[in-house]
Protein backbone atom coordinates (compact mmCIF):
# COMPACT_ATOMS: atom_id res chain seq x y z
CA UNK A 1 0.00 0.00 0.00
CA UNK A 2 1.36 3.45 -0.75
CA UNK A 3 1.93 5.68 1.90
CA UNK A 4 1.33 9.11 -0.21
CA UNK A 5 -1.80 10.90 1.19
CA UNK A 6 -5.25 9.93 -0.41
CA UNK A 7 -6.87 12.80 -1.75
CA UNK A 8 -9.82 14.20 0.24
CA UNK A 9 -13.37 13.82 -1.08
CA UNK A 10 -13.33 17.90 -1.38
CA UNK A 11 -10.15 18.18 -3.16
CA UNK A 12 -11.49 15.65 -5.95
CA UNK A 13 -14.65 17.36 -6.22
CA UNK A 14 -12.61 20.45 -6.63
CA UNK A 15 -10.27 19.18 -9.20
CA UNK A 16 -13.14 17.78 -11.34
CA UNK A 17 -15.31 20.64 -10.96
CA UNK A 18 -14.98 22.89 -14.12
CA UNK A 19 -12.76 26.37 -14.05
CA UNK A 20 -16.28 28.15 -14.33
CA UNK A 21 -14.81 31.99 -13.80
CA UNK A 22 -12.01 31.01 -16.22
CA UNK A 23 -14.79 29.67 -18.55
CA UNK A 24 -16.53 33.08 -18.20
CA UNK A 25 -13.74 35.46 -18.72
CA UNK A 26 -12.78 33.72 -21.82
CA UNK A 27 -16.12 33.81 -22.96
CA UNK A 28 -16.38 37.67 -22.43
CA UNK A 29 -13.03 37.96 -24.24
CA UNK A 30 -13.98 36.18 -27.15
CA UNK A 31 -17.49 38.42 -27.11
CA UNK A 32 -15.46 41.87 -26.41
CA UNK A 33 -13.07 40.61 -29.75
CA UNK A 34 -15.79 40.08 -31.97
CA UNK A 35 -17.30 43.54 -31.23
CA UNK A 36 -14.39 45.73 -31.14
CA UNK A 37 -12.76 43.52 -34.42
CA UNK A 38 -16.72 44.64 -35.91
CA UNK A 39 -16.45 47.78 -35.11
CA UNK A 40 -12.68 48.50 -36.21
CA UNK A 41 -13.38 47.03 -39.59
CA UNK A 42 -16.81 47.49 -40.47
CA UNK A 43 -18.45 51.00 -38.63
CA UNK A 44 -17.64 53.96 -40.61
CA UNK A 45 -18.88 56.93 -38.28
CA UNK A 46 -20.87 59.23 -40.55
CA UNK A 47 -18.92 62.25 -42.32
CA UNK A 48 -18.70 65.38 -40.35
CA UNK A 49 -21.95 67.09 -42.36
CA UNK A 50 -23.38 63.98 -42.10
CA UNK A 51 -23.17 63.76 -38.20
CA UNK A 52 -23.67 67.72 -37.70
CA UNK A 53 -27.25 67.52 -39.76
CA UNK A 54 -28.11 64.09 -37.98
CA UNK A 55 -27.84 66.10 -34.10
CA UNK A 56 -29.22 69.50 -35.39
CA UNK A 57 -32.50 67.43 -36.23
CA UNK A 58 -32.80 66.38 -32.50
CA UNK A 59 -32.81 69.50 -31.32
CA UNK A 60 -31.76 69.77 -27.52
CA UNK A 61 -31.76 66.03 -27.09
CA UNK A 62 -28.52 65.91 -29.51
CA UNK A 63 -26.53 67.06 -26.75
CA UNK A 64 -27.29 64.24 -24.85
CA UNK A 65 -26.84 61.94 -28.04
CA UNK A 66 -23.60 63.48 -28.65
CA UNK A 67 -22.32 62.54 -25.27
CA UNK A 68 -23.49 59.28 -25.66
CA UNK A 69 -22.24 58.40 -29.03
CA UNK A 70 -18.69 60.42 -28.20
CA UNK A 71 -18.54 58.04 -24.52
CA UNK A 72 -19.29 54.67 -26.99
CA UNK A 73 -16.72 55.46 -29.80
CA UNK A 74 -14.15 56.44 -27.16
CA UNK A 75 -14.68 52.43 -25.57
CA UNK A 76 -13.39 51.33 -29.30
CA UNK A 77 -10.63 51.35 -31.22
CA UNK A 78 -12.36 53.89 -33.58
CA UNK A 79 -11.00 57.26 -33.12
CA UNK A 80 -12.63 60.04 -31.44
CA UNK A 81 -11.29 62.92 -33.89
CA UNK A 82 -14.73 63.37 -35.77
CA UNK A 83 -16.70 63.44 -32.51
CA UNK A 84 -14.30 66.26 -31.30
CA UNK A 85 -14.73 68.09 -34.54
CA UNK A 86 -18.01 67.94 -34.58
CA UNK A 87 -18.10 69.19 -31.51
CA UNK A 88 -16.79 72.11 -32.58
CA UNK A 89 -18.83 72.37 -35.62
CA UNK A 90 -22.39 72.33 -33.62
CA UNK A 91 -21.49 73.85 -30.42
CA UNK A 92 -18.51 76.26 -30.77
CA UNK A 93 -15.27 76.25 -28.84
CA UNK A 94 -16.16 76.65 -25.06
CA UNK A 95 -19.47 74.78 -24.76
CA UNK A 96 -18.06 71.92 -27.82
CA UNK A 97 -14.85 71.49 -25.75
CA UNK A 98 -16.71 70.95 -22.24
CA UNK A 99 -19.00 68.27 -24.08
CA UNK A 100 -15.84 66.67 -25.82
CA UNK A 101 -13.91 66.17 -22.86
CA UNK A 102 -16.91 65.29 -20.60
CA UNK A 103 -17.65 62.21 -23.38
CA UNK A 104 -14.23 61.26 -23.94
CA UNK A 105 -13.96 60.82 -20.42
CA UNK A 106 -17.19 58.74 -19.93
CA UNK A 107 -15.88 56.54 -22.29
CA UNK A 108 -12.29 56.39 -20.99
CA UNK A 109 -13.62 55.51 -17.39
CA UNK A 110 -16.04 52.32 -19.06
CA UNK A 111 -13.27 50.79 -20.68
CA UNK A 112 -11.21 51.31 -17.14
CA UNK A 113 -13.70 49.64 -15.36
CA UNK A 114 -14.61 47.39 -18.33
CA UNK A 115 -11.10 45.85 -17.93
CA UNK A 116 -10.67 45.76 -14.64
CA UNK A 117 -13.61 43.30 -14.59
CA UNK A 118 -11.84 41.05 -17.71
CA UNK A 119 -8.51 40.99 -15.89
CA UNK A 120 -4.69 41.39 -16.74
CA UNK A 121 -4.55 38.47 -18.98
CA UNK A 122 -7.67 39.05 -21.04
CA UNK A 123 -6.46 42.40 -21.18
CA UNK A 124 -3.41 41.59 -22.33
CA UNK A 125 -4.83 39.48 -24.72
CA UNK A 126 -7.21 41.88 -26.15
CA UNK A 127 -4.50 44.39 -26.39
CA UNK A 128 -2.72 42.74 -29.42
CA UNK A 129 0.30 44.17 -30.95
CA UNK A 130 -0.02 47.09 -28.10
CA UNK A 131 0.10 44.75 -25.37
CA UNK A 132 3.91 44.92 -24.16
CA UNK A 133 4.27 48.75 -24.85
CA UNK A 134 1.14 49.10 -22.46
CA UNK A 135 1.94 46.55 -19.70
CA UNK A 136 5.74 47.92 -19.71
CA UNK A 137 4.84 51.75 -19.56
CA UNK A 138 1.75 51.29 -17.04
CA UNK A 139 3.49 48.01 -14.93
CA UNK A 140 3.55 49.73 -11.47
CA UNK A 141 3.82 53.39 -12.70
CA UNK A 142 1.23 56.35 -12.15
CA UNK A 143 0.10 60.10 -12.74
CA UNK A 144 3.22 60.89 -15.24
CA UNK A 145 2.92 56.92 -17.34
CA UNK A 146 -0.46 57.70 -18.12
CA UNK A 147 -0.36 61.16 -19.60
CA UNK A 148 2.77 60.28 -21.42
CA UNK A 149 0.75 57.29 -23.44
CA UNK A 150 -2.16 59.73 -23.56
CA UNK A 151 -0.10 62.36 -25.26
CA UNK A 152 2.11 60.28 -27.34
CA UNK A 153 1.56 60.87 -31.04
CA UNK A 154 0.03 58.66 -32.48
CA UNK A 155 -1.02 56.02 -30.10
CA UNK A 156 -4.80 55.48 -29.31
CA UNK A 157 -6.69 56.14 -26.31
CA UNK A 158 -8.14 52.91 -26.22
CA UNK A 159 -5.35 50.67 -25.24
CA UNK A 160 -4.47 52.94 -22.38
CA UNK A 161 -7.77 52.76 -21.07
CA UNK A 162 -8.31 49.38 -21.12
CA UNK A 163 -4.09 48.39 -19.83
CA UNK A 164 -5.12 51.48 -16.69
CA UNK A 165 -7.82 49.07 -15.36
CA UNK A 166 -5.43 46.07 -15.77
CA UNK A 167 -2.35 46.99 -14.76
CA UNK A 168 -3.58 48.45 -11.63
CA UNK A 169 -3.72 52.05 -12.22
CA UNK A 170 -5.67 53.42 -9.56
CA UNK A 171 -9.56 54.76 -10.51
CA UNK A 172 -8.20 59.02 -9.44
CA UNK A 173 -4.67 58.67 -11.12
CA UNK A 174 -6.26 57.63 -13.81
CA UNK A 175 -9.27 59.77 -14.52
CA UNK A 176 -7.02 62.66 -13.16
CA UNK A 177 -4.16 61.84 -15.92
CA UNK A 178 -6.98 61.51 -17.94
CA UNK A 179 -8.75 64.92 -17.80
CA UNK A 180 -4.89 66.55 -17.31
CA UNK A 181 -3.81 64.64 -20.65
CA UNK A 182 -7.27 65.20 -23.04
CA UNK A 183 -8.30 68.90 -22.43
CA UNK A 184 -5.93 70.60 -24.35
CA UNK A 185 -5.85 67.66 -27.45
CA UNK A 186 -9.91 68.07 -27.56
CA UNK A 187 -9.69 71.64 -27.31
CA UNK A 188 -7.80 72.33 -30.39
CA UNK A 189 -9.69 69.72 -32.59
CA UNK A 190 -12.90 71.20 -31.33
CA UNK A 191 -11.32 74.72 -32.25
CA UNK A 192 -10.68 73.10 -35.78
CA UNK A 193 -14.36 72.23 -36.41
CA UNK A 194 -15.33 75.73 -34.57
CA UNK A 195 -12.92 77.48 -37.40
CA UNK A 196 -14.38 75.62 -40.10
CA UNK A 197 -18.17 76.73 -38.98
CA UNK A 198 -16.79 80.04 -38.79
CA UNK A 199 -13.66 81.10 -39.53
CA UNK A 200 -12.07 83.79 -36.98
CA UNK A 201 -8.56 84.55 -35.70
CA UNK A 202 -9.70 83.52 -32.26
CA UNK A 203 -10.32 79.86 -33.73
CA UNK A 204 -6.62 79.75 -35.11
CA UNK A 205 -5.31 81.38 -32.00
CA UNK A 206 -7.15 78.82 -29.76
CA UNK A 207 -5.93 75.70 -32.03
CA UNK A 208 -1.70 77.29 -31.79
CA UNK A 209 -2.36 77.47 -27.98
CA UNK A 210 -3.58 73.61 -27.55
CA UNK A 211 -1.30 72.27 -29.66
CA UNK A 212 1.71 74.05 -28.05
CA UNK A 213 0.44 73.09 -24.61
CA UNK A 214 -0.22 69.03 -26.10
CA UNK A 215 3.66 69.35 -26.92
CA UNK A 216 4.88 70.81 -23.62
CA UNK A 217 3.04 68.49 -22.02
CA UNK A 218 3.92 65.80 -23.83
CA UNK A 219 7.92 66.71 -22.82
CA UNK A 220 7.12 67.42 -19.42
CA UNK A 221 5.36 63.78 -18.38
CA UNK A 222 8.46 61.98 -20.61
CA UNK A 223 10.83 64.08 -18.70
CA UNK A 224 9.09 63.35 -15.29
CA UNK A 225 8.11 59.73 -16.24
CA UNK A 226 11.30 58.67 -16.70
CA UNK A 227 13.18 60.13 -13.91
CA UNK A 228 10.48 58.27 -12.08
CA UNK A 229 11.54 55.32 -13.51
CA UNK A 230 15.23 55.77 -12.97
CA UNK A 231 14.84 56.05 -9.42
CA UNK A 232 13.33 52.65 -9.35
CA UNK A 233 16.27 51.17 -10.77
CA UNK A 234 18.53 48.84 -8.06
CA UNK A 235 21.55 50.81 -7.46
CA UNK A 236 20.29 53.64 -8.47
């Protein structure tokens, strides 16, 4: 007769039962795939005239619309520069702006809290090709990680969202990177569609201003992010 321990009635139970969380999660992932793969390759949002005539024709409840739709494109990897434009286009600079960041940000903080309920490896998963850039700039880090991603050139909102929740970003760094990060980006594309509507040396001067900020800021959180991240290093 061996003398190894006999496994308990629990422990069998337990290792026949099925991984039913595991199950789930892989489930979602597979679901949140086939939408955001759907949506990357198949939505076309509506040209600018096209989406300034649609929420003119519902009157006072396009604002809320607006919001809604802005929040919902800002969850995908579409990006938001129409919806900012737009902005611009129906509601001028100051009142476009406050409705641009407002839905950007509603839509940031879903896909935050969106991934935070997937976990780091379906995040990581659903990440793709922007996975390791993500999960090595937002591993541990904070206030200065996130605003550099957000203001890199280039790189999408979306996967910073969605590696904030994973990577353990907490909920006020991030929305407070966040709102830091976006105003002055959704300021000057709102000031582009609010030139186009009506043209004005204000407009231009508004759009120079933003854009010099983006790029100052943008230097400042490299500059602070990475003397963050020297520190950190052992011997340092």
């Amino acid at each position: 007769m061996s003398d190894e321990p006999q496994p308990t009635h629990h422990e069998e139970h337990r290792r026949g039962s099925l991984p039913w969380g595991s199950l789930l999660r892989n489930g979602l992932l597979v679901v949140v795939l086939l939408i955001m793969l759907w949506l990357g390759f198949n939505v076309r949002l509506p040209s600018v005239g096209e989406l300034q005539a649609e929420i003119e024709e519902l009157g006072w409840v396009g604002v809320v619309a607006f919001l809604a739709l802005y929040a919902a494109v800002a969850m995908t990897p579409i990006p938001v520069t129409i919806m900012a434009v737009t902005g611009g286009l129906l509601f001028g600079v100051i009142i476009g702006s406050v409705l641009s960041v407002a839905g950007v940000l509603v839509g940031c903080w879903g896909a935050y809290w969106l991934a935070r309920g997937l976990g780091r490896r379906t995040v990581l998963k659903l990440l793709g090709e922007h996975a390791r850039k993500v999960e090595t700039n937002l591993q541990g880090a904070g206030f200065q990680a996130v605003c550099t991603l957000r203001l890199m050139p280039g790189f999408p909102y979306w996967p910073v969202n969605y590696g904030s929740g994973a990577f353990g970003i907490g909920q006020r760094t991030f929305l407070t990177a966040s709102l830091v990060s976006t105003v002055p980006g959704q300021v000057s594309l709102v000031a582009v569609g609010a030139f186009i509507a009506h043209p004005g040396v204000l407009s231009g001067i508004i759009v120079a201003c933003a854009w010099a900020v983006v790029l100052i800021m943008t230097a400042w959180a490299y500059r602070a992010w990475k003397g963050t991240s020297s520190r950190k290093l052992p011997g340092s």
